[in-house]
PDB file of N, CA and C in Angstrom:
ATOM      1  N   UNK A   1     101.151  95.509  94.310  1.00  0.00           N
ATOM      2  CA  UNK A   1      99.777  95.490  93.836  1.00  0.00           C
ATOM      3  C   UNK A   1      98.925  96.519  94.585  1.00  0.00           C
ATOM      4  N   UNK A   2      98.867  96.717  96.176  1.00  0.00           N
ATOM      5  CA  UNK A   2      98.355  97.682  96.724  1.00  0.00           C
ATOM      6  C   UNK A   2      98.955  99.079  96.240  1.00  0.00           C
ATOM      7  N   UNK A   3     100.346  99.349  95.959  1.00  0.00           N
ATOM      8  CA  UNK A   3     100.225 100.333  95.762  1.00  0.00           C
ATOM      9  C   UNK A   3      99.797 100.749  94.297  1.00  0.00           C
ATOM     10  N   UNK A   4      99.696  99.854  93.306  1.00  0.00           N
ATOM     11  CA  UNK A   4      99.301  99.974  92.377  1.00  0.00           C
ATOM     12  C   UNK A   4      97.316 100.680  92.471  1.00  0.00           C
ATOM     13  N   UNK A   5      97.123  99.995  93.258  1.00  0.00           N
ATOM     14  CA  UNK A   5      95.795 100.286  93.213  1.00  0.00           C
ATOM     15  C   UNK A   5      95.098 101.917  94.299  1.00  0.00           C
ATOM     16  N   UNK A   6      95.937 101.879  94.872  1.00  0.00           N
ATOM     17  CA  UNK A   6      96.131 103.039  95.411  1.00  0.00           C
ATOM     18  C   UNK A   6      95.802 104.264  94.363  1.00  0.00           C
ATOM     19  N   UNK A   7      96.834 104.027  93.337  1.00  0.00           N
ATOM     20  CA  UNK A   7      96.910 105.134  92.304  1.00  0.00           C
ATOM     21  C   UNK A   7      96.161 104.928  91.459  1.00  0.00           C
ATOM     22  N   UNK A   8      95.649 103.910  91.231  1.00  0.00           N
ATOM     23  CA  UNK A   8      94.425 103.629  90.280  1.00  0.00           C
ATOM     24  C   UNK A   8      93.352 104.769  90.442  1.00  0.00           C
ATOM     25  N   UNK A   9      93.283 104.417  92.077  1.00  0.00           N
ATOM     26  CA  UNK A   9      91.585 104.865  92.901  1.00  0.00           C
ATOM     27  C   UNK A   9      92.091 106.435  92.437  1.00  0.00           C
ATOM     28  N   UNK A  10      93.519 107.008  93.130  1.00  0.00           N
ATOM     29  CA  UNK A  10      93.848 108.516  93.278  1.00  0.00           C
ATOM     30  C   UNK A  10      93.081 108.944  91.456  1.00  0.00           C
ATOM     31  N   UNK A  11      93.717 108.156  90.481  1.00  0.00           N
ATOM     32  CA  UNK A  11      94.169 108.872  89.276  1.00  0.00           C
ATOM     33  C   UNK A  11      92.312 109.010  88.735  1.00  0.00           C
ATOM     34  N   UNK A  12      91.348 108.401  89.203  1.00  0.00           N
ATOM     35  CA  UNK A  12      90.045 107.809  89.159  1.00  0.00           C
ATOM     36  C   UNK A  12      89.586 109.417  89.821  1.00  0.00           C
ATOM     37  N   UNK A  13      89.884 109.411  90.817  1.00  0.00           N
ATOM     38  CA  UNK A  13      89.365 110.729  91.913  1.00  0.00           C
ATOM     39  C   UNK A  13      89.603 111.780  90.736  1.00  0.00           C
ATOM     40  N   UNK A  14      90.748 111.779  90.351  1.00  0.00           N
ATOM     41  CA  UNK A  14      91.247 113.332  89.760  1.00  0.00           C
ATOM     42  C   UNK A  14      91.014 113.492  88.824  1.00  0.00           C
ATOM     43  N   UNK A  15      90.537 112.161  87.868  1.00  0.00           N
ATOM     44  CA  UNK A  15      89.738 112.621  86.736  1.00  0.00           C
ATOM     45  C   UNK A  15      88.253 113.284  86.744  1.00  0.00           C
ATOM     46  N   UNK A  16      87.938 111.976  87.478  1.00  0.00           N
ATOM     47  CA  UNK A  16      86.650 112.386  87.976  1.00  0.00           C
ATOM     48  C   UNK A  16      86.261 113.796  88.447  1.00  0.00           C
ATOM     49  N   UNK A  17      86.954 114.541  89.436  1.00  0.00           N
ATOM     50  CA  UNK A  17      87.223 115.883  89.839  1.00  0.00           C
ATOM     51  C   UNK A  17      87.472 116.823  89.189  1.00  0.00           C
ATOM     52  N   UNK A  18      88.221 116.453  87.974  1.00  0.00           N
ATOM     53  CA  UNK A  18      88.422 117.546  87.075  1.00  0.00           C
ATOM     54  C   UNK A  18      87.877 117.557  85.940  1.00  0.00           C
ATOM     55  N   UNK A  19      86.913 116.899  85.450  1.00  0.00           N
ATOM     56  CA  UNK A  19      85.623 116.877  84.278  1.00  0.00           C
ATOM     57  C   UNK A  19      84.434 116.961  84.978  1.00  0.00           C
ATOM     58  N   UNK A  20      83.721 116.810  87.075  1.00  0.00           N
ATOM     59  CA  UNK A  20      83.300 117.603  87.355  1.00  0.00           C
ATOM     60  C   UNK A  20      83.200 119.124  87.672  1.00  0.00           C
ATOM     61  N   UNK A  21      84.424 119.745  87.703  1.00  0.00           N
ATOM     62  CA  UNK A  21      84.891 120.887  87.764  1.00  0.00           C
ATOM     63  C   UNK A  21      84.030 121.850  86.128  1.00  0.00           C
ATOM     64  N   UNK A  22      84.511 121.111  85.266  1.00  0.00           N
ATOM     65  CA  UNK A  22      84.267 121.631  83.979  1.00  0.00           C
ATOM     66  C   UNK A  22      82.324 121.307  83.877  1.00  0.00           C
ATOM     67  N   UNK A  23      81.842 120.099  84.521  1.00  0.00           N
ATOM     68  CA  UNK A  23      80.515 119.983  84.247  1.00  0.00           C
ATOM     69  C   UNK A  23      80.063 121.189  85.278  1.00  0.00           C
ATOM     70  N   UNK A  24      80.452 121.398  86.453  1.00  0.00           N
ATOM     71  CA  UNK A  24      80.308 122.864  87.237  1.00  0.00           C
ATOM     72  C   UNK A  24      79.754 123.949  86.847  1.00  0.00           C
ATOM     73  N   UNK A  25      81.074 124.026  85.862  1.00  0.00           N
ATOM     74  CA  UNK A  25      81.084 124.959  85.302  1.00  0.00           C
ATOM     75  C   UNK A  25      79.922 125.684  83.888  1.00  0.00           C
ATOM     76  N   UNK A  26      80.028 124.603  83.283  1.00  0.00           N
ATOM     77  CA  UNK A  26      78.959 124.377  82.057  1.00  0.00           C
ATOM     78  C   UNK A  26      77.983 124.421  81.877  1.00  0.00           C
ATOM     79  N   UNK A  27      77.489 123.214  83.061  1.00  0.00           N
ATOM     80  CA  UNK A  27      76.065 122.986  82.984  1.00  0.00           C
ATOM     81  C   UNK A  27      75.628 123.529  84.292  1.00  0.00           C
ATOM     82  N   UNK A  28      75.944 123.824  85.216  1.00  0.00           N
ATOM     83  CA  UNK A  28      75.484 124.288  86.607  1.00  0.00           C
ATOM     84  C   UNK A  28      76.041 125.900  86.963  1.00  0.00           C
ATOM     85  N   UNK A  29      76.347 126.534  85.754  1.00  0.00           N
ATOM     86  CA  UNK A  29      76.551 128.201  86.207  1.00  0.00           C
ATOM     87  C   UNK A  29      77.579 128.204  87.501  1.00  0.00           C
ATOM     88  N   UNK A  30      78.330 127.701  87.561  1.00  0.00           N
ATOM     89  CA  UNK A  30      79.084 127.951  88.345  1.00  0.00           C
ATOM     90  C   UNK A  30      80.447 128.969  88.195  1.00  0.00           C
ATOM     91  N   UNK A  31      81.093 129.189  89.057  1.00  0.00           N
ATOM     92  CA  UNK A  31      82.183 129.988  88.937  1.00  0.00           C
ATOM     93  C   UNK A  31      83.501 129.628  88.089  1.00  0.00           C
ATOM     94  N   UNK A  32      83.732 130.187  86.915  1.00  0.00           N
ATOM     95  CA  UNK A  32      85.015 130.024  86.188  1.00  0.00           C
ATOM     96  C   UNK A  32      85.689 129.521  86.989  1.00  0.00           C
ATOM     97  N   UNK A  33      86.292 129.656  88.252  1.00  0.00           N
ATOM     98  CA  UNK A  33      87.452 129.485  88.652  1.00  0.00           C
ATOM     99  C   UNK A  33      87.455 128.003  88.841  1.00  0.00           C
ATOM    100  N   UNK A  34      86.629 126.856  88.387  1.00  0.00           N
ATOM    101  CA  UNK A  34      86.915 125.306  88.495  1.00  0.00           C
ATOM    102  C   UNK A  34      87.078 124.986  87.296  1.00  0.00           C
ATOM    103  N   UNK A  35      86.796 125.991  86.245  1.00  0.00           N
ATOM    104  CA  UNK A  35      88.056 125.590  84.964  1.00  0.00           C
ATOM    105  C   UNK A  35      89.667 125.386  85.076  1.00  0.00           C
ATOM    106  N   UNK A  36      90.453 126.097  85.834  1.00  0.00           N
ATOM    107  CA  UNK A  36      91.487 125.902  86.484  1.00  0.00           C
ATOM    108  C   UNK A  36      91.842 124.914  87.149  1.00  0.00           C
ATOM    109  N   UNK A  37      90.665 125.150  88.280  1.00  0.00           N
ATOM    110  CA  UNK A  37      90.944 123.784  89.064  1.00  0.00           C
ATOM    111  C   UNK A  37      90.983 122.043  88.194  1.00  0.00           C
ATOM    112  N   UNK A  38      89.632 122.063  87.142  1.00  0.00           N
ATOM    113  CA  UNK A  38      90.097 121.062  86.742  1.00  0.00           C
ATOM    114  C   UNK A  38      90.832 120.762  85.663  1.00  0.00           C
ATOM    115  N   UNK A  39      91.988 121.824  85.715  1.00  0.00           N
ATOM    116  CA  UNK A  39      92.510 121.246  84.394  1.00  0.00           C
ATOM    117  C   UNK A  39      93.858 121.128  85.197  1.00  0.00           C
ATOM    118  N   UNK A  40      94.211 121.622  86.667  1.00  0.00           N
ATOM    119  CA  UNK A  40      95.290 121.200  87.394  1.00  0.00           C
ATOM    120  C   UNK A  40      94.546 118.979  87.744  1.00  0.00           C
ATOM    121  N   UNK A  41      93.471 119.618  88.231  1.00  0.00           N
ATOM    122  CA  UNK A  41      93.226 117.772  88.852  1.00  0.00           C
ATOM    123  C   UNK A  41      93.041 116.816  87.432  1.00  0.00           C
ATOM    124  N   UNK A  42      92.481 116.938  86.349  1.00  0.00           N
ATOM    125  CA  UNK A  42      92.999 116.709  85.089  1.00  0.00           C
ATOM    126  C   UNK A  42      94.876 115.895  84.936  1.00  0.00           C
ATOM    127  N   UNK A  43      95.476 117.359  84.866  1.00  0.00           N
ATOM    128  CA  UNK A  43      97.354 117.011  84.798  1.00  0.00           C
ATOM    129  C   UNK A  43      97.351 115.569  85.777  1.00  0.00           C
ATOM    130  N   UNK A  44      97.111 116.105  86.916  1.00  0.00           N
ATOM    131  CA  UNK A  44      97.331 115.146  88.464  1.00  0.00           C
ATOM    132  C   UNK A  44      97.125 113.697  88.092  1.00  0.00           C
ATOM    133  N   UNK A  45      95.605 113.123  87.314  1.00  0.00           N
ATOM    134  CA  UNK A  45      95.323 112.678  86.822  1.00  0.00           C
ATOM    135  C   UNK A  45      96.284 111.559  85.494  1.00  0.00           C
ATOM    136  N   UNK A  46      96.539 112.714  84.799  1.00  0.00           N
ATOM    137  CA  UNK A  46      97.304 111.993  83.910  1.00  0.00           C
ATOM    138  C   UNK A  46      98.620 111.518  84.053  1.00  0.00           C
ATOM    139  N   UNK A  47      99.362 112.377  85.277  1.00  0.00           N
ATOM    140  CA  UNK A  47     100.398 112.108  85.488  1.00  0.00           C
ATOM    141  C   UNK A  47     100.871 110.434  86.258  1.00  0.00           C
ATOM    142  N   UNK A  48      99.297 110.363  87.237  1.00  0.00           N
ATOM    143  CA  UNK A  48      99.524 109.286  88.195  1.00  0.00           C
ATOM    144  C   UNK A  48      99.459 107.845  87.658  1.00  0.00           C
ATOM    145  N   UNK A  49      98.631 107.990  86.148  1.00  0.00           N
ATOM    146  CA  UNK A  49      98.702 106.903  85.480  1.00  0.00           C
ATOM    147  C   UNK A  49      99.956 105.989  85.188  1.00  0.00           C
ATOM    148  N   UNK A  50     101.119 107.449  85.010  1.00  0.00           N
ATOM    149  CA  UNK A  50     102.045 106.966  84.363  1.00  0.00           C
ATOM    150  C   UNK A  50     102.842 106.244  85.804  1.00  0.00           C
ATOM    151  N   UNK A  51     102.676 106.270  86.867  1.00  0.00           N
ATOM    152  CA  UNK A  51     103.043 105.750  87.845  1.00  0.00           C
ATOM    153  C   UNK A  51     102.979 104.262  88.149  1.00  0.00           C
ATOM    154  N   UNK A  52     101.902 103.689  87.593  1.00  0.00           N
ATOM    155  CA  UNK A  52     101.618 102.134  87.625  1.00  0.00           C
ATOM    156  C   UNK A  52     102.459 101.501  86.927  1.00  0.00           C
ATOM    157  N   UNK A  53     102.830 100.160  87.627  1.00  0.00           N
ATOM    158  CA  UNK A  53     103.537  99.590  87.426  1.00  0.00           C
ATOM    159  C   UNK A  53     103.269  98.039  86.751  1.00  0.00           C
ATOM    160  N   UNK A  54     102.538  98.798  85.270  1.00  0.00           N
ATOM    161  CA  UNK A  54     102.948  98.075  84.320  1.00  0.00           C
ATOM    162  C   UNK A  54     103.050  98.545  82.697  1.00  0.00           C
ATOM    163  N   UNK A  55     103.541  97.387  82.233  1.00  0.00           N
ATOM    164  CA  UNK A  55     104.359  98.140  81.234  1.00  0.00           C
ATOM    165  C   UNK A  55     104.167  99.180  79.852  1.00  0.00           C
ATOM    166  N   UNK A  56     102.717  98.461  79.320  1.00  0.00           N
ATOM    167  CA  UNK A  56     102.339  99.391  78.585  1.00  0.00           C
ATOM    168  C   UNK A  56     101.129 100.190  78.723  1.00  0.00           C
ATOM    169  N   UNK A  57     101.127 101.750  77.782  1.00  0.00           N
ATOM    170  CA  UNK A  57      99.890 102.202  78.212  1.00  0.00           C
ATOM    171  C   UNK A  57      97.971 101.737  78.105  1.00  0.00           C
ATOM    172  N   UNK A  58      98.309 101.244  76.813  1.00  0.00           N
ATOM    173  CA  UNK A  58      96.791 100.642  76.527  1.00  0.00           C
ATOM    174  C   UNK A  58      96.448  99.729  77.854  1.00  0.00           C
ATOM    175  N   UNK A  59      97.504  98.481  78.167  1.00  0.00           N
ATOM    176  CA  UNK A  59      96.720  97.987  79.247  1.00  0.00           C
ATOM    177  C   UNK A  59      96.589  98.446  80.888  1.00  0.00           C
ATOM    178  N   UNK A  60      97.413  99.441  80.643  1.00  0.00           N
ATOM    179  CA  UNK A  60      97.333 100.627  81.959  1.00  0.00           C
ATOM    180  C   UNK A  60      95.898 101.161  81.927  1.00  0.00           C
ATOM    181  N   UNK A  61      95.470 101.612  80.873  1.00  0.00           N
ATOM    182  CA  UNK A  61      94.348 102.462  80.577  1.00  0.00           C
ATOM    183  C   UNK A  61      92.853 101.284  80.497  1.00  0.00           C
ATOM    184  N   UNK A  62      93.274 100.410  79.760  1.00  0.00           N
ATOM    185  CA  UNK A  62      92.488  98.829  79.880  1.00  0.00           C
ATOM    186  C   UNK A  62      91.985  98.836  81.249  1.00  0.00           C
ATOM    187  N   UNK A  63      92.841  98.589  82.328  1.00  0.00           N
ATOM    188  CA  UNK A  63      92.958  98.207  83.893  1.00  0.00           C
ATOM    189  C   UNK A  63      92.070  99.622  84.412  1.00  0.00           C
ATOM    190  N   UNK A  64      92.476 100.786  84.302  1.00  0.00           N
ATOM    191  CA  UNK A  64      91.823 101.922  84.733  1.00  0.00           C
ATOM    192  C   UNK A  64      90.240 101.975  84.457  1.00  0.00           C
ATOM    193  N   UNK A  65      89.933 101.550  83.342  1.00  0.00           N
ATOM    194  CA  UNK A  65      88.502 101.560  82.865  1.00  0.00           C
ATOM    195  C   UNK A  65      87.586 100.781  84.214  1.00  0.00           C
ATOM    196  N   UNK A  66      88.213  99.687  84.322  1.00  0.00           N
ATOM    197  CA  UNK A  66      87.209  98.704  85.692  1.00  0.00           C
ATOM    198  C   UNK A  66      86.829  99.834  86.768  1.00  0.00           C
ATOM    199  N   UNK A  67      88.549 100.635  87.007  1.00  0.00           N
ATOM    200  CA  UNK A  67      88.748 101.301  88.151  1.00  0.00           C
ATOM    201  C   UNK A  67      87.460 102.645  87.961  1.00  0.00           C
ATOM    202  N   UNK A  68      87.567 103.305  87.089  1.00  0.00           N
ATOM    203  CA  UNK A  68      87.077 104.131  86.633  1.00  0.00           C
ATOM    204  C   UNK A  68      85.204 104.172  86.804  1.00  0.00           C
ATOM    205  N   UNK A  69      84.798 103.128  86.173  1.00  0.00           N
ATOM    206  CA  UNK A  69      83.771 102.832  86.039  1.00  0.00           C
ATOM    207  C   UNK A  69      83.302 102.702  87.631  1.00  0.00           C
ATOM    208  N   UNK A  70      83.684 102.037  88.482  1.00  0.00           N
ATOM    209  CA  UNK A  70      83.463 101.813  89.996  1.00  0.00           C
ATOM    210  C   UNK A  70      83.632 103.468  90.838  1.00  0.00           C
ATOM    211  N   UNK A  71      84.388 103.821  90.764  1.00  0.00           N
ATOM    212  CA  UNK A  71      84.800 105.264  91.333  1.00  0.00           C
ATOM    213  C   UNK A  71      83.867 106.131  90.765  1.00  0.00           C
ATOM    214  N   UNK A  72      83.083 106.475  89.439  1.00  0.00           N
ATOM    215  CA  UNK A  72      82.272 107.051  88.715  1.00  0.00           C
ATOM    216  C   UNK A  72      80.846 106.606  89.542  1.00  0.00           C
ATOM    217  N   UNK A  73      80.594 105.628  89.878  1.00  0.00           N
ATOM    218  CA  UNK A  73      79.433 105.054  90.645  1.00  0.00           C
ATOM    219  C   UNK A  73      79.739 105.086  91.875  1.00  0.00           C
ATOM    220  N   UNK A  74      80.745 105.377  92.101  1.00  0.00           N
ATOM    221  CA  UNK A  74      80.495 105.922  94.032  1.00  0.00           C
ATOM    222  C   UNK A  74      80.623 107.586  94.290  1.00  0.00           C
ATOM    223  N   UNK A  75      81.220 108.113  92.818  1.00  0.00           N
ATOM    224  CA  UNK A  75      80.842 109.454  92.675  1.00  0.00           C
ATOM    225  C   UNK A  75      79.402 109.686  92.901  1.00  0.00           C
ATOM    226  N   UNK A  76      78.705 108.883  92.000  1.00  0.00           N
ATOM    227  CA  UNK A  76      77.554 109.407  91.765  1.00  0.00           C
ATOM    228  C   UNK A  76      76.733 108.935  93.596  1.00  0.00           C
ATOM    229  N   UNK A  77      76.611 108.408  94.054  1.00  0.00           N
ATOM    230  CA  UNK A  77      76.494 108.173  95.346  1.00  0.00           C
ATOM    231  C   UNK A  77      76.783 108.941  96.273  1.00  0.00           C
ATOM    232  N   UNK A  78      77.849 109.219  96.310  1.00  0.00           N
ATOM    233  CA  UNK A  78      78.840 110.154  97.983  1.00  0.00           C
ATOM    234  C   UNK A  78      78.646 111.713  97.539  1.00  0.00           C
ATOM    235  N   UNK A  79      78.958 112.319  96.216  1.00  0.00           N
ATOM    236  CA  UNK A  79      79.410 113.407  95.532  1.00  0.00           C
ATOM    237  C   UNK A  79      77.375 114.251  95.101  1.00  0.00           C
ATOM    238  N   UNK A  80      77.105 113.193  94.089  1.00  0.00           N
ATOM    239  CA  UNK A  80      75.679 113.472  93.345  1.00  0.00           C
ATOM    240  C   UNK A  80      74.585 112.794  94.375  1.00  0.00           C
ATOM    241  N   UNK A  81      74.507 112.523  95.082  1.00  0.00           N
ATOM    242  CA  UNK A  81      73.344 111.837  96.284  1.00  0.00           C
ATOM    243  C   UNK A  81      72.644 111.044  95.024  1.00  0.00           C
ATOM    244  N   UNK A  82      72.613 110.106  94.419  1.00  0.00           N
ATOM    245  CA  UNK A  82      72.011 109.876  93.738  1.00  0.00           C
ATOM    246  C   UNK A  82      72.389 107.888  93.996  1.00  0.00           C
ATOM    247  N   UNK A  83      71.063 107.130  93.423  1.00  0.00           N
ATOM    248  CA  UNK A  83      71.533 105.939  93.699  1.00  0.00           C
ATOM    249  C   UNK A  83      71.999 104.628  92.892  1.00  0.00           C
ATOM    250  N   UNK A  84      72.317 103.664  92.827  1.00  0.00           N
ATOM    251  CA  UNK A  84      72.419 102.553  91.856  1.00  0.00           C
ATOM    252  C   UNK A  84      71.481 101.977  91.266  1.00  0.00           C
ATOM    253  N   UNK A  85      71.205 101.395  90.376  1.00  0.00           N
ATOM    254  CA  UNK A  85      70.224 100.805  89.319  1.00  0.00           C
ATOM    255  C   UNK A  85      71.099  99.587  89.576  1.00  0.00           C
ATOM    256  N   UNK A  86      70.338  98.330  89.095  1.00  0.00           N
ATOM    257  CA  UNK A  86      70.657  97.130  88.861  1.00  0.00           C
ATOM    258  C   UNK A  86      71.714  97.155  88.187  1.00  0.00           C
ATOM    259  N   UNK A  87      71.211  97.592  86.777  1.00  0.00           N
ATOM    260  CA  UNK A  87      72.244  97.772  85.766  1.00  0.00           C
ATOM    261  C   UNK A  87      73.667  98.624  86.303  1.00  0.00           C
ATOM    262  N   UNK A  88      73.503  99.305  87.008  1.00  0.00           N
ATOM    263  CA  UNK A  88      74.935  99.745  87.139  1.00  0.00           C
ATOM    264  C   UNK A  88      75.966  98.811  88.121  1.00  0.00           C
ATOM    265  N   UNK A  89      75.039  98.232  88.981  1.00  0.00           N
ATOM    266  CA  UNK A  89      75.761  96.838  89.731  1.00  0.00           C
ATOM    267  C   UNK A  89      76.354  96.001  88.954  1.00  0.00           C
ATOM    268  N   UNK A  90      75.600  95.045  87.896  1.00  0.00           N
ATOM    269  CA  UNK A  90      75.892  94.213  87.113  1.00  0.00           C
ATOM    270  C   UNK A  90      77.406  95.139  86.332  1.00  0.00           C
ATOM    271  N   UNK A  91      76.988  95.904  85.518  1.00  0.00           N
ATOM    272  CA  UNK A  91      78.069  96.587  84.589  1.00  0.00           C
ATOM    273  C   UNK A  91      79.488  96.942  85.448  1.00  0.00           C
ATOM    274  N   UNK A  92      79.507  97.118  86.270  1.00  0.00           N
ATOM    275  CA  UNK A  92      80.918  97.461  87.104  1.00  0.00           C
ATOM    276  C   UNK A  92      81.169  96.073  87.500  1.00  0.00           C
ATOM    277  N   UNK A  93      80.311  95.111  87.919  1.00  0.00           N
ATOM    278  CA  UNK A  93      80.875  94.129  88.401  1.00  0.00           C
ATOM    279  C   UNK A  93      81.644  93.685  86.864  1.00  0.00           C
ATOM    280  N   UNK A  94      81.286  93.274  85.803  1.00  0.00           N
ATOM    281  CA  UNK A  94      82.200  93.015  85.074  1.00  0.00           C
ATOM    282  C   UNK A  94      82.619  93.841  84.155  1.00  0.00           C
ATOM    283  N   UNK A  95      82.878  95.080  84.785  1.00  0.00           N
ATOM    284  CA  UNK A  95      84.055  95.937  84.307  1.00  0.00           C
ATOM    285  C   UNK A  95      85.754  95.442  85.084  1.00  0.00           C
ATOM    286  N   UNK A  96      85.331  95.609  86.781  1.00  0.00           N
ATOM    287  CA  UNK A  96      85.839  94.891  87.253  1.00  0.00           C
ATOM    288  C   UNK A  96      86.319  94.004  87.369  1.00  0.00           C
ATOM    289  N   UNK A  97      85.920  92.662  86.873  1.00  0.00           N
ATOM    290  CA  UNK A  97      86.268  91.104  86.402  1.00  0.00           C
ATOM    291  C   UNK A  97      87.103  91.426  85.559  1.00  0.00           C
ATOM    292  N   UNK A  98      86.627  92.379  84.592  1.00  0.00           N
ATOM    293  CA  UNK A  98      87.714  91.932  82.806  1.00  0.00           C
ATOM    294  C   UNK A  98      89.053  93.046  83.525  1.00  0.00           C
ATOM    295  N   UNK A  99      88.888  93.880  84.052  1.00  0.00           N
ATOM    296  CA  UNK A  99      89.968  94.852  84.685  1.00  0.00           C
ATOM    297  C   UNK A  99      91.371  93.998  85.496  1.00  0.00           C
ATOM    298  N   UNK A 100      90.431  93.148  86.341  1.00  0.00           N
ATOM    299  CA  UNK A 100      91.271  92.265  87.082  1.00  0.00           C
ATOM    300  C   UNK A 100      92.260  91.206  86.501  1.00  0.00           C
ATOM    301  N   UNK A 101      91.667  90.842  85.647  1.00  0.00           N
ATOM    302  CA  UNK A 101      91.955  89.331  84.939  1.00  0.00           C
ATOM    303  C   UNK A 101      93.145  89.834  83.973  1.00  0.00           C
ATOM    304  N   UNK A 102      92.930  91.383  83.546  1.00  0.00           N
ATOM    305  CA  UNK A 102      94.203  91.809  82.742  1.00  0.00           C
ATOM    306  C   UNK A 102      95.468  92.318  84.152  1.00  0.00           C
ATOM    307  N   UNK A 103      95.086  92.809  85.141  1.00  0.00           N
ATOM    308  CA  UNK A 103      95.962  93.541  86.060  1.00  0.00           C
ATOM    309  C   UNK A 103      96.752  92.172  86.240  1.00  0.00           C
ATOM    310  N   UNK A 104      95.968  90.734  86.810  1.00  0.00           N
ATOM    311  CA  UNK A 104      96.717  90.039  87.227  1.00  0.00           C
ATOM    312  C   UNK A 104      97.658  89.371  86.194  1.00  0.00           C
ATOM    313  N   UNK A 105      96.668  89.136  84.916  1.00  0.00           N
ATOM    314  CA  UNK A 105      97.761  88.578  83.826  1.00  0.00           C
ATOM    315  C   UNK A 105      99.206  89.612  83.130  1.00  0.00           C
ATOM    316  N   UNK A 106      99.177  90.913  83.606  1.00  0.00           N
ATOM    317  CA  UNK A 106      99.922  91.284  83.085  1.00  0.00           C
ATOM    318  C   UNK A 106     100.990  92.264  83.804  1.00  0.00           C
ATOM    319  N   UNK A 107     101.154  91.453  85.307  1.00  0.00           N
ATOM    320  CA  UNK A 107     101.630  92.029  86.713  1.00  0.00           C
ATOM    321  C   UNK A 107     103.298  92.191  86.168  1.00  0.00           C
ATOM    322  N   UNK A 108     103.882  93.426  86.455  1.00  0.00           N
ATOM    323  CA  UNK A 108     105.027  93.417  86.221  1.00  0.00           C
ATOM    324  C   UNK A 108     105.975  92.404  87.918  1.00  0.00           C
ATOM    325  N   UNK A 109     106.976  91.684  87.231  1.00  0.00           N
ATOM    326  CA  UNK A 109     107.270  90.733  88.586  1.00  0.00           C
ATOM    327  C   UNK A 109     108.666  91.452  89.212  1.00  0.00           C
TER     328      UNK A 109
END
């Protein structure tokens, strides 16, 4: 289960990293060269999904969403200096809940 979640957080980072790379790029004039970068942390990304250890993809991707949603809000915190709203507390907390309740019901043994 830890290492499951391990790769959750990683595969969370590298998405996250590599569709900021492209917002970089887009909307903030930045340098082409993080089109590259995020379409390597992108791959990284997709690859680590397939690493979890359970069985199918929808509820792989199901489970990632909780993960996702939480890591996206500490992006925006650590990465964007920017802070939480109520609403974003509440909404991750039960992104989280429904994330969990499938990870545990559908734990490969």
């Amino acid at each position: 289960m830890f290492n499951n979640l391990v790769i959750f957080f990683l595969s969370a980072f590298f998405e996250i990293f590599g569709c900021f790379s492209f917002w970089l790029y887009f909307r903030l004039d930045k340098t082409f060269w993080w089109i590259p970068i995020g379409i390597i942390s992108l791959v990284l990304f997709s690859y680590l999904l397939t690493r979890i250890d359970v069985e199918n993809a929808g509820r792989v991707y199901a489970i990632y969403g909780g993960i996702y949603i939480l890591s996206s809000l500490l992006w925006l915190i650590l990465i964007e200096k920017e802070s939480f709203n109520k609403w974003d507390i509440v909404g991750s907390f039960l992104a989280l809940a429904g994330a969990f309740i499938i990870f545990i019901g559908n734990r490969s043994n």
